[in-house]
Protein backbone atom coordinates (compact mmCIF):
# COMPACT_ATOMS: atom_id res chain seq x y z
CA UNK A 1 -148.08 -14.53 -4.89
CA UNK A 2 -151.59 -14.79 -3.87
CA UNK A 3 -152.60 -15.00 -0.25
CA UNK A 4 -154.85 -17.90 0.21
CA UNK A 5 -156.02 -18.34 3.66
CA UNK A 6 -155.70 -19.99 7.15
CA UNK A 7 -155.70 -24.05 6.65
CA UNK A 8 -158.53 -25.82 6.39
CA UNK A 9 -158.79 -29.48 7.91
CA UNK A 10 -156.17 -31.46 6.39
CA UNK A 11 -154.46 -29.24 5.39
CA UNK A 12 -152.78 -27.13 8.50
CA UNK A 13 -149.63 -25.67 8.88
CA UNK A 14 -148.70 -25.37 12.71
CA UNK A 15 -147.07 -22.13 12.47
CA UNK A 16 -143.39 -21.14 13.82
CA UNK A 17 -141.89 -20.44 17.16
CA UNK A 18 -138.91 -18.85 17.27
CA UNK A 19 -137.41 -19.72 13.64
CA UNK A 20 -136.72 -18.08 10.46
CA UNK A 21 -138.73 -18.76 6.95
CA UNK A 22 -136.37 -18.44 4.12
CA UNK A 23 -138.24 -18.27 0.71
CA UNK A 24 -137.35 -17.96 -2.44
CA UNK A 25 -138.89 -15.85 -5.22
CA UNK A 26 -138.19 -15.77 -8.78
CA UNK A 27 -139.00 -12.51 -10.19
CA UNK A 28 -139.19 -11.60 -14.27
CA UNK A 29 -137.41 -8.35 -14.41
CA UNK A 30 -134.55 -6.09 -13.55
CA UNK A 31 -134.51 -3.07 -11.13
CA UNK A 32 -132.71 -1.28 -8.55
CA UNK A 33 -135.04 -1.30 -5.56
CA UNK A 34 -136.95 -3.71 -3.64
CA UNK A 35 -139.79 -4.32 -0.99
CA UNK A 36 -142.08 -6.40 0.02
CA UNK A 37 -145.40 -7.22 1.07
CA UNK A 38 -146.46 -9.43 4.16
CA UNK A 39 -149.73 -10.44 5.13
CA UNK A 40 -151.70 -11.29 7.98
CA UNK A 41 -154.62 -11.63 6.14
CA UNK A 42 -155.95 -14.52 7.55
CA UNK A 43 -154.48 -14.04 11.08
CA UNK A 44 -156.90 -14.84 14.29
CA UNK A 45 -154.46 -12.33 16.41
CA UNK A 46 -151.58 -9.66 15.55
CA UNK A 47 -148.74 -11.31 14.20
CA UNK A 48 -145.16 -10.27 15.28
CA UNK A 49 -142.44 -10.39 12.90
CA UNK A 50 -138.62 -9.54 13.95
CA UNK A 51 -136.57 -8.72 11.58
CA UNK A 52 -136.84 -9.38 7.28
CA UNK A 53 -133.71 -9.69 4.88
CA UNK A 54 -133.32 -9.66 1.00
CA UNK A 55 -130.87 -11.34 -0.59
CA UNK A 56 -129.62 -13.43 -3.94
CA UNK A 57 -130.04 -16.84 -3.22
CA UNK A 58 -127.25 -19.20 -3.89
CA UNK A 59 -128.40 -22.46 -4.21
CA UNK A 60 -130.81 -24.18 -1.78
CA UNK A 61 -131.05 -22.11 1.60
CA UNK A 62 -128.15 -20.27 1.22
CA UNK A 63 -126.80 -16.38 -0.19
CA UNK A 64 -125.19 -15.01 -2.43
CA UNK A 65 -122.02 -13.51 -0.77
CA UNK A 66 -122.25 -9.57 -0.28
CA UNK A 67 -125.76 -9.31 -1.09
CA UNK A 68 -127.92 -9.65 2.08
CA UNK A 69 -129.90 -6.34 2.87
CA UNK A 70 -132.25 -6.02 5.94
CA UNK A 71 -135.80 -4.37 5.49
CA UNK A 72 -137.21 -2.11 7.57
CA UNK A 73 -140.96 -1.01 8.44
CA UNK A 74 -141.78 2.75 8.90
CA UNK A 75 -137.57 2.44 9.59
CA UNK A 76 -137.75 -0.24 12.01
CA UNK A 77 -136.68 -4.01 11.84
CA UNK A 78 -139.46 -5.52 13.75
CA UNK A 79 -143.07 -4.25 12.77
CA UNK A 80 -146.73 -6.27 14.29
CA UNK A 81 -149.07 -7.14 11.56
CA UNK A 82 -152.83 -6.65 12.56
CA UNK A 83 -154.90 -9.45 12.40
CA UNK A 84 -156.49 -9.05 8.40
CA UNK A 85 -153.97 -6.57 7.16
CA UNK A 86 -150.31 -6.67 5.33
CA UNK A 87 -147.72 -4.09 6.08
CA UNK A 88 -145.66 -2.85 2.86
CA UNK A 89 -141.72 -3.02 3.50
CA UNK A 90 -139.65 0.15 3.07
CA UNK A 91 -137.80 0.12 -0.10
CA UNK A 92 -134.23 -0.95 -0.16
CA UNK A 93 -131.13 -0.58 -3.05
CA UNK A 94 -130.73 -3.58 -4.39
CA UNK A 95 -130.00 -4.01 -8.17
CA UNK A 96 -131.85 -7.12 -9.36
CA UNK A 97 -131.35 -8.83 -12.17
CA UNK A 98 -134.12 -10.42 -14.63
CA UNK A 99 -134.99 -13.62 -13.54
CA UNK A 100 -133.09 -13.86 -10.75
CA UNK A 101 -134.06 -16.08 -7.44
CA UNK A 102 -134.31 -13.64 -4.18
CA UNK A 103 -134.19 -15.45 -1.16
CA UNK A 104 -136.48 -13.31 1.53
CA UNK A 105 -136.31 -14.33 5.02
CA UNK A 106 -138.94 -13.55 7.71
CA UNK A 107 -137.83 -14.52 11.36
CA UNK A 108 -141.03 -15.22 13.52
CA UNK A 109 -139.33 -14.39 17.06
CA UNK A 110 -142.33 -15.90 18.96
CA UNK A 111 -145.38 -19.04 18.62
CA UNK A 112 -147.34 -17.66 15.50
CA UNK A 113 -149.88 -20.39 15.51
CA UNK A 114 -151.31 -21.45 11.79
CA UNK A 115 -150.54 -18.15 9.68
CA UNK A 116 -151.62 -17.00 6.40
CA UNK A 117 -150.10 -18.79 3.79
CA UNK A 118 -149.69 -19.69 -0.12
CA UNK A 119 -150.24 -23.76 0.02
CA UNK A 120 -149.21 -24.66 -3.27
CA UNK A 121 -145.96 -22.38 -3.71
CA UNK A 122 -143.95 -24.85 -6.15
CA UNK A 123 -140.86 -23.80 -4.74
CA UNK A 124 -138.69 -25.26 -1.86
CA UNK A 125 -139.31 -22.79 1.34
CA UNK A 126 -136.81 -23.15 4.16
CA UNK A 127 -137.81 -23.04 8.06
CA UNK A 128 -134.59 -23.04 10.44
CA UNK A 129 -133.51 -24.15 13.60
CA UNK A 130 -134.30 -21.97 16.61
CA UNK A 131 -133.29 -18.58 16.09
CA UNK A 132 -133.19 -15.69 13.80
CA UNK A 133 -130.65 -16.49 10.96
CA UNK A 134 -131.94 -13.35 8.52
CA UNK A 135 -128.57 -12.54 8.16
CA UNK A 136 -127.11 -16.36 7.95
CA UNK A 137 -125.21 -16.84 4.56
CA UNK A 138 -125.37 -20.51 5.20
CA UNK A 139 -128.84 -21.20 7.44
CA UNK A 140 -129.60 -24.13 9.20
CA UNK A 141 -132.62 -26.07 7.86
CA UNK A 142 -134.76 -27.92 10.06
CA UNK A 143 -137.55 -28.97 7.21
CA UNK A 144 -139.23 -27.24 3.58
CA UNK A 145 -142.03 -26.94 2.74
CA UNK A 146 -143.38 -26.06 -1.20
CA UNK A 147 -145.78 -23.55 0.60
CA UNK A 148 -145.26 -19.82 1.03
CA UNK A 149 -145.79 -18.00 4.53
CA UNK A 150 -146.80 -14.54 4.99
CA UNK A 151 -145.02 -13.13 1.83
CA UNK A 152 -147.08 -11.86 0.00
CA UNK A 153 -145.45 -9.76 -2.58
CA UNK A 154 -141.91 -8.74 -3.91
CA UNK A 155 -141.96 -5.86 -5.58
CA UNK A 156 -138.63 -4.79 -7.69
CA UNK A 157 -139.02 -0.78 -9.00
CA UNK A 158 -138.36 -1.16 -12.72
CA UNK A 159 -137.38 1.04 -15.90
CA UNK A 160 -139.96 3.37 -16.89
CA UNK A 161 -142.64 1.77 -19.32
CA UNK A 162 -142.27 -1.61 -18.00
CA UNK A 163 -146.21 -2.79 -17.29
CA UNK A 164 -147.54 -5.61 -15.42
CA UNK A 165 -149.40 -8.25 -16.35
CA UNK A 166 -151.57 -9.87 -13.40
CA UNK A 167 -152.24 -13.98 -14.09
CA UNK A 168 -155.61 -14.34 -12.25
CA UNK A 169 -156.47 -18.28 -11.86
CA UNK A 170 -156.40 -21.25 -9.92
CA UNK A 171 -154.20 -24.79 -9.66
CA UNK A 172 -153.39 -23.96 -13.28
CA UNK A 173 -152.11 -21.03 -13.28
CA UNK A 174 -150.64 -21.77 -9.94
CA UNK A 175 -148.58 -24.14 -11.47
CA UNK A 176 -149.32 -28.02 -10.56
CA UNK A 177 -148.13 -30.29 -12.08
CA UNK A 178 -145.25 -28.60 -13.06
CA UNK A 179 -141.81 -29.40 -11.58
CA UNK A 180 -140.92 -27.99 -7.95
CA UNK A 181 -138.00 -25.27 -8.12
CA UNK A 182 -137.91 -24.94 -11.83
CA UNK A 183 -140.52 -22.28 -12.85
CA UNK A 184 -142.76 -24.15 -15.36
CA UNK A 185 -145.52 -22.48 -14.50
CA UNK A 186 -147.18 -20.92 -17.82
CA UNK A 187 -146.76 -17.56 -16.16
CA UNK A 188 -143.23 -18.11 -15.95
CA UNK A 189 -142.74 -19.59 -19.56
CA UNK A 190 -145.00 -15.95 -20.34
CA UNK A 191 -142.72 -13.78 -18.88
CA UNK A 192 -139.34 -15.90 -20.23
CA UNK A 193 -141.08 -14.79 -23.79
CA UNK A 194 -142.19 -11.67 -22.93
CA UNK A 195 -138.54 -10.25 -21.64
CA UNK A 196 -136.19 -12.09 -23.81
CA UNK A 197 -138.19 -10.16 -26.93
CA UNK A 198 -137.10 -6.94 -25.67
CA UNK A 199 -135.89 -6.03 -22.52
CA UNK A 200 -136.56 -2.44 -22.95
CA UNK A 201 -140.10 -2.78 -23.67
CA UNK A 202 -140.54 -6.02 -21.17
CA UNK A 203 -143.05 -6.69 -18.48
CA UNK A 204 -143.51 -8.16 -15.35
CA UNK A 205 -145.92 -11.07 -14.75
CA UNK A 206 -147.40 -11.40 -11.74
CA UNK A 207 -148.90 -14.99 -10.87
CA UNK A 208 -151.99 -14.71 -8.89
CA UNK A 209 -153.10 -18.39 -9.18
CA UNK A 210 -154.29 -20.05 -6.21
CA UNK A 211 -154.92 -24.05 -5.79
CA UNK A 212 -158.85 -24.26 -6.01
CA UNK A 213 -160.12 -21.08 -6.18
CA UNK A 214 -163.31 -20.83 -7.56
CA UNK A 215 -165.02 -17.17 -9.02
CA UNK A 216 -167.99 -17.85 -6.96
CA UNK A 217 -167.31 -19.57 -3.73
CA UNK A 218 -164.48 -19.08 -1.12
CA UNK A 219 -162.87 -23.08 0.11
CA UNK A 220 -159.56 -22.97 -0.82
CA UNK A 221 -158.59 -19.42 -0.68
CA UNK A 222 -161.14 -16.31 -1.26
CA UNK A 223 -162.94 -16.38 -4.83
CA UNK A 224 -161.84 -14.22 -7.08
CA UNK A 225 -164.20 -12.08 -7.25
CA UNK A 226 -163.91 -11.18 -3.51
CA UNK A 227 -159.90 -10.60 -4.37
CA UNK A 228 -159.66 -9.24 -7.28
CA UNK A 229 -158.95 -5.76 -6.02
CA UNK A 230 -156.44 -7.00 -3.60
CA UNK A 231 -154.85 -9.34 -6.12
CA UNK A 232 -155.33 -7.73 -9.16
CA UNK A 233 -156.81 -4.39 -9.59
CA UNK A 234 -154.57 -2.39 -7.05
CA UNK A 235 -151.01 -4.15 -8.47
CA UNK A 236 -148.90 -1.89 -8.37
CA UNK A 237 -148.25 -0.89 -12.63
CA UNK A 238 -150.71 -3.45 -13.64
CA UNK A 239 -151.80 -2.69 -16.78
CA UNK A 240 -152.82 -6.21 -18.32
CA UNK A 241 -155.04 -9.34 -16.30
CA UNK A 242 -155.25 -12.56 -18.05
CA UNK A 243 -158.10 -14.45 -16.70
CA UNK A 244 -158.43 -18.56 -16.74
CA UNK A 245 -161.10 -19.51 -13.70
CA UNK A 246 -164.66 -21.44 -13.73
CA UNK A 247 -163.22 -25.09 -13.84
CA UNK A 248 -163.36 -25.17 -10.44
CA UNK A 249 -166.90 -23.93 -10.05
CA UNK A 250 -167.92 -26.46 -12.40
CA UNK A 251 -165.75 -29.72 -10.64
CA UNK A 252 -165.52 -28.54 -6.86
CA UNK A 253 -168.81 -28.77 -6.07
CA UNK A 254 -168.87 -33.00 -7.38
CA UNK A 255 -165.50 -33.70 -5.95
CA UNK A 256 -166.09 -32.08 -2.59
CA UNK A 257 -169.91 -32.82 -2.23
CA UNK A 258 -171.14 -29.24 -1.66
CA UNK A 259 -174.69 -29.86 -3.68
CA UNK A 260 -175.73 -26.24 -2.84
CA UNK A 261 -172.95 -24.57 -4.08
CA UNK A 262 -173.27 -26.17 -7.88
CA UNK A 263 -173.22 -23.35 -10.18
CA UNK A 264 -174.71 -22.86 -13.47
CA UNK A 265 -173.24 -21.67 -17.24
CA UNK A 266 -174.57 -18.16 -16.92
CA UNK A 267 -173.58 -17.82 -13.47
CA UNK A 268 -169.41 -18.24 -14.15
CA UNK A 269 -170.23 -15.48 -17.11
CA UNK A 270 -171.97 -13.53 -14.70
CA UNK A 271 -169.00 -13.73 -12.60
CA UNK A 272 -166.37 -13.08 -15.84
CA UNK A 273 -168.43 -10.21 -16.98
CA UNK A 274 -167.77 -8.55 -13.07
CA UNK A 275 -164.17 -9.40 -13.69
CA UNK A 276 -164.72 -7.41 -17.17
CA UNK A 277 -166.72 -4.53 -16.00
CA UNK A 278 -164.64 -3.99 -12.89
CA UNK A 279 -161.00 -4.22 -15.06
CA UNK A 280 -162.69 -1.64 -17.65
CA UNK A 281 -163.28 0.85 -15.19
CA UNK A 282 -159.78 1.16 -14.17
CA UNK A 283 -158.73 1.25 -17.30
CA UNK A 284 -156.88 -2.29 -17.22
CA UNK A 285 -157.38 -4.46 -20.31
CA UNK A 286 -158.52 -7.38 -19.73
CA UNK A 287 -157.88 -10.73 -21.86
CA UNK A 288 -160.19 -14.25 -21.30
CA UNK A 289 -158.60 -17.75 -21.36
CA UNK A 290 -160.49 -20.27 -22.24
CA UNK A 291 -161.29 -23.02 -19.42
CA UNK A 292 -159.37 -26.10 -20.62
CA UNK A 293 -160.44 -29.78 -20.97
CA UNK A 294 -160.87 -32.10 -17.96
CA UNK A 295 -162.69 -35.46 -19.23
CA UNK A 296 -161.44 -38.04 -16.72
CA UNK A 297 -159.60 -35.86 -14.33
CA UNK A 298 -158.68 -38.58 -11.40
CA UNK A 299 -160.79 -36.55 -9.15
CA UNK A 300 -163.71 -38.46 -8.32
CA UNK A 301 -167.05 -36.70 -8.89
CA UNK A 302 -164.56 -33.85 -10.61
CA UNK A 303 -165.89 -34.51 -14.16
CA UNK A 304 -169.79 -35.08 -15.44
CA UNK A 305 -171.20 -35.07 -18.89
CA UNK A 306 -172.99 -32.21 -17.24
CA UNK A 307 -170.02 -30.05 -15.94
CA UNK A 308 -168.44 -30.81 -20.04
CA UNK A 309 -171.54 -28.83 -21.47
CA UNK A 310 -170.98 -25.86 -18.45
CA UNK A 311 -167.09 -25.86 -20.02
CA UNK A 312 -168.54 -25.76 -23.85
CA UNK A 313 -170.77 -22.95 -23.16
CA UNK A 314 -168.60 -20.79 -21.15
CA UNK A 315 -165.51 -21.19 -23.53
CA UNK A 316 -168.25 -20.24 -26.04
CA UNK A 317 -169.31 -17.43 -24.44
CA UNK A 318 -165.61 -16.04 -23.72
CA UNK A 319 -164.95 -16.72 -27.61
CA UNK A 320 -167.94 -14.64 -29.33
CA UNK A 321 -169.70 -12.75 -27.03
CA UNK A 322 -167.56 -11.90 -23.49
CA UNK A 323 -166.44 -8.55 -24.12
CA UNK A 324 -163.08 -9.12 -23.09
CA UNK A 325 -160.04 -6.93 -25.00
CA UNK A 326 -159.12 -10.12 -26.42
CA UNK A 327 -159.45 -13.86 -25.96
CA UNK A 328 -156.54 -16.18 -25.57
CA UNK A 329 -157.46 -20.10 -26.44
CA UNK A 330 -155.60 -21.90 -24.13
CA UNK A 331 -158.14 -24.58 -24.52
CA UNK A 332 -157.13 -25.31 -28.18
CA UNK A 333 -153.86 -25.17 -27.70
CA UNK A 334 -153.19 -28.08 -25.07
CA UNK A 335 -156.64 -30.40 -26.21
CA UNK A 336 -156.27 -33.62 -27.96
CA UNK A 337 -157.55 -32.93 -31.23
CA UNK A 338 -158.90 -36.61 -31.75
CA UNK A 339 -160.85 -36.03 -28.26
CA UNK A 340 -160.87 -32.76 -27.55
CA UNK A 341 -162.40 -32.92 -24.46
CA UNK A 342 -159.35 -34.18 -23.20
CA UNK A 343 -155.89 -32.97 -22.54
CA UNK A 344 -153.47 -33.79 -25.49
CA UNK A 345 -151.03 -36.81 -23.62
CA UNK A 346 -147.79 -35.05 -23.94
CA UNK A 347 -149.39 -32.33 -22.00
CA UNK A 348 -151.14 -34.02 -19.26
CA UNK A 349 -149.51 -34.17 -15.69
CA UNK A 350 -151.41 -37.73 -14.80
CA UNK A 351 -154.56 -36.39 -13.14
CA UNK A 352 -155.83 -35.25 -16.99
CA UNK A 353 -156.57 -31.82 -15.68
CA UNK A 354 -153.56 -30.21 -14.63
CA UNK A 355 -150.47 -30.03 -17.62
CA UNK A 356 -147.20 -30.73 -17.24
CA UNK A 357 -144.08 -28.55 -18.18
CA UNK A 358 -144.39 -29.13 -21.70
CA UNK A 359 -148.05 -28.23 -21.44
CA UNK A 360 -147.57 -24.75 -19.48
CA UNK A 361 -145.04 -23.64 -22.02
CA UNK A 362 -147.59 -25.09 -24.86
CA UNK A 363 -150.03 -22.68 -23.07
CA UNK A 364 -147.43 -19.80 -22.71
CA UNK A 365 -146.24 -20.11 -26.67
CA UNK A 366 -150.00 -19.85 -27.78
CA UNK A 367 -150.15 -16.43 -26.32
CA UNK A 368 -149.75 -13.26 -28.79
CA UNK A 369 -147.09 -11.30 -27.47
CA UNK A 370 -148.38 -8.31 -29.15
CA UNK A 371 -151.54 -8.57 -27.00
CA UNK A 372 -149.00 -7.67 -24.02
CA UNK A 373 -147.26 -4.21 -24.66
CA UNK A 374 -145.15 -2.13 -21.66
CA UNK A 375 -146.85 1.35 -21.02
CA UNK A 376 -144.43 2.98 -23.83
CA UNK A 377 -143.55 0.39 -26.19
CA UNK A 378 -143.66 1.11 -29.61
């Protein structure tokens, strides 16, 4: 769950005063411990959290009976966040099951302001009434929101040998167009796949996408190349990264008119062949996706004749010459064959460049599972 940023115009979030963020977080395997990560990334000032809870959600805002547990900080309930950092929770027993839906709930005791969050979350948040309800089987609502706040991470302590694969990406790999609350993100219909083959030899998928992001130029959220460390690299057990980004830094730069920041063919692979180089060194493998089509994406100035022959050439590039550990063709598998630079129908959300549920799982099945291995499968 990446961290994106502080809001840009238009798209604020006012903060909390006094109230209690319940979110929910579908994880892809089993363990018996749990903590998580907050950040304050973004912050202007220190951030002041009160107390955090784990627990099994029920349905909507509410618990699962008997399995709340509070989380402490250095053993205390209440912990500041510095302005640009994250504090890591102490872990807590809790046996989790795979797949399951945790409902973690941060109470912000005072006015926070606009805080760092995850805009495009896909999943029903819930912000209370007045008042810290962290322990509240049944919480009052006041509003949701599909965004995430300050969470940054949940990280469950699994069976020896499990890996983790980080999804590095943007809008589609953060999952829009897919339906809120149901986990039709492709990363989800990867780790369904991955964990149902064996649950001995499984693996955890972390999504990393963020709405926008670009490899080259921060706007919506830091570009990946400035956060791959924090979002990737340093993971803790990663030992896979599946990388789909350079749309955006071909589209953004028409749609949002930002004439100086248009980028070229050989600068995205310049920017993939960091992501390469930097994976390789830690040892990580490292698998390309190719960039998928966008001919008459809704967003005006999005698409060009132009930005199609930037697409060819870098989907070229990832194909025969990147250097990744392997190449993954998401790009054939959800094109229309009789147009092919355009999304096959049945996969397209509307907007012809983001996929639907059907189309995330399309992308998800045309993944070789064998390319994905725990650290001691067979």
């Amino acid at each position: 769950m990446a961290a994106d940023s502080v809001p840009l115009p238009g798209q604020s979030n006012s903060g909390f005063s006094n109230q209690t963020v319940r979110h929910i977080a579908h994880v892809s395997i089993a363990g018996n411990r749990v903590r998580v990560r907050l950040s304050n990334a973004y912050g202007t000032g220190p951030l002041n959290i009160g107390a955090t809870h784990v627990a099994l959600q029920s349905s909507g805002a509410s618990i699962a009976p008997g399995s709340d547990r509070a989380l402490t900080f250095n053993g205390n309930p209440a912990v500041t966040i510095p302005a640009g950092a994250v504090v890591l929770s102490d872990p807590v027993e809790f046996k989790v099951p795979a797949f399951a839906d945790l409902a973690v709930s941060v109470y912000f005791p005072g006015i926070t302001g606009p805080i760092t969050w995850h805009q495009l979350g896909m999943q029903t948040t819930y912000v209370s009434t007045q008042g810290d309800f962290t322990t509240a089987a049944e919480m009052p609502v006041a509003s949701t929101a599909t965004s995430r706040f300050v969470l940054a991470d949940v990280e469950v302590a699994a069976a020896k040998g499990i890996g983790a694969a980080v999804t590095l990406g943007d809008s589609i790999t953060d999952g829009y167009g897919s339906t809120a609350d149901a986990d039709h993100r492709w990363p989800d219909y990867l780790s369904v796949r991955l964990n149902a083959r064996n649950s001995k030899f499984g693996m955890a998928v972390l999504n990393q996408g963020i709405s926008g992001n670009r490899l080259l130029h921060d706007k919506f959220g830091t570009n990946s190349l400035a956060r791959y460390d924090r979002d990737a690299l340093t993971q803790i057990g990663v030992t896979h990264i599946i990388v789909l980004e350079g749309i955006n830094d071909i589209g953004l730069s028409g749609a949002l008119d930002l004439p100086a920041e248009e980028v070229s063919a050989d600068e995205i692979i310049g920017g993939l062949h960091q992501l390469i180089e930097r994976a390789h060194e830690r040892r990580v493998k490292i698998y390309g996706g190719t960039l998928t089509p966008f001919e008459g994406t809704a967003f005006p100035g999005y698409y060009t004749p132009a930005g199609e022959l930037k697409r060819q050439a870098v989907n070229a590039w990832i194909r025969t010459q990147a250097g990744f550990d392997a190449v993954i063709d998401f790009d054939q598998a959800v094109r229309d064959p009789n147009h092919p630079t355009r999304l096959l129908s049945a996969y397209d959300s509307g907007d012809h460049l983001h996929l639907n549920d059907t189309g995330y799982k399309a992308m998800a099945d045309s993944i070789n599972l064998k390319l994905l291995q725990g650290k001691d499968s067979p």
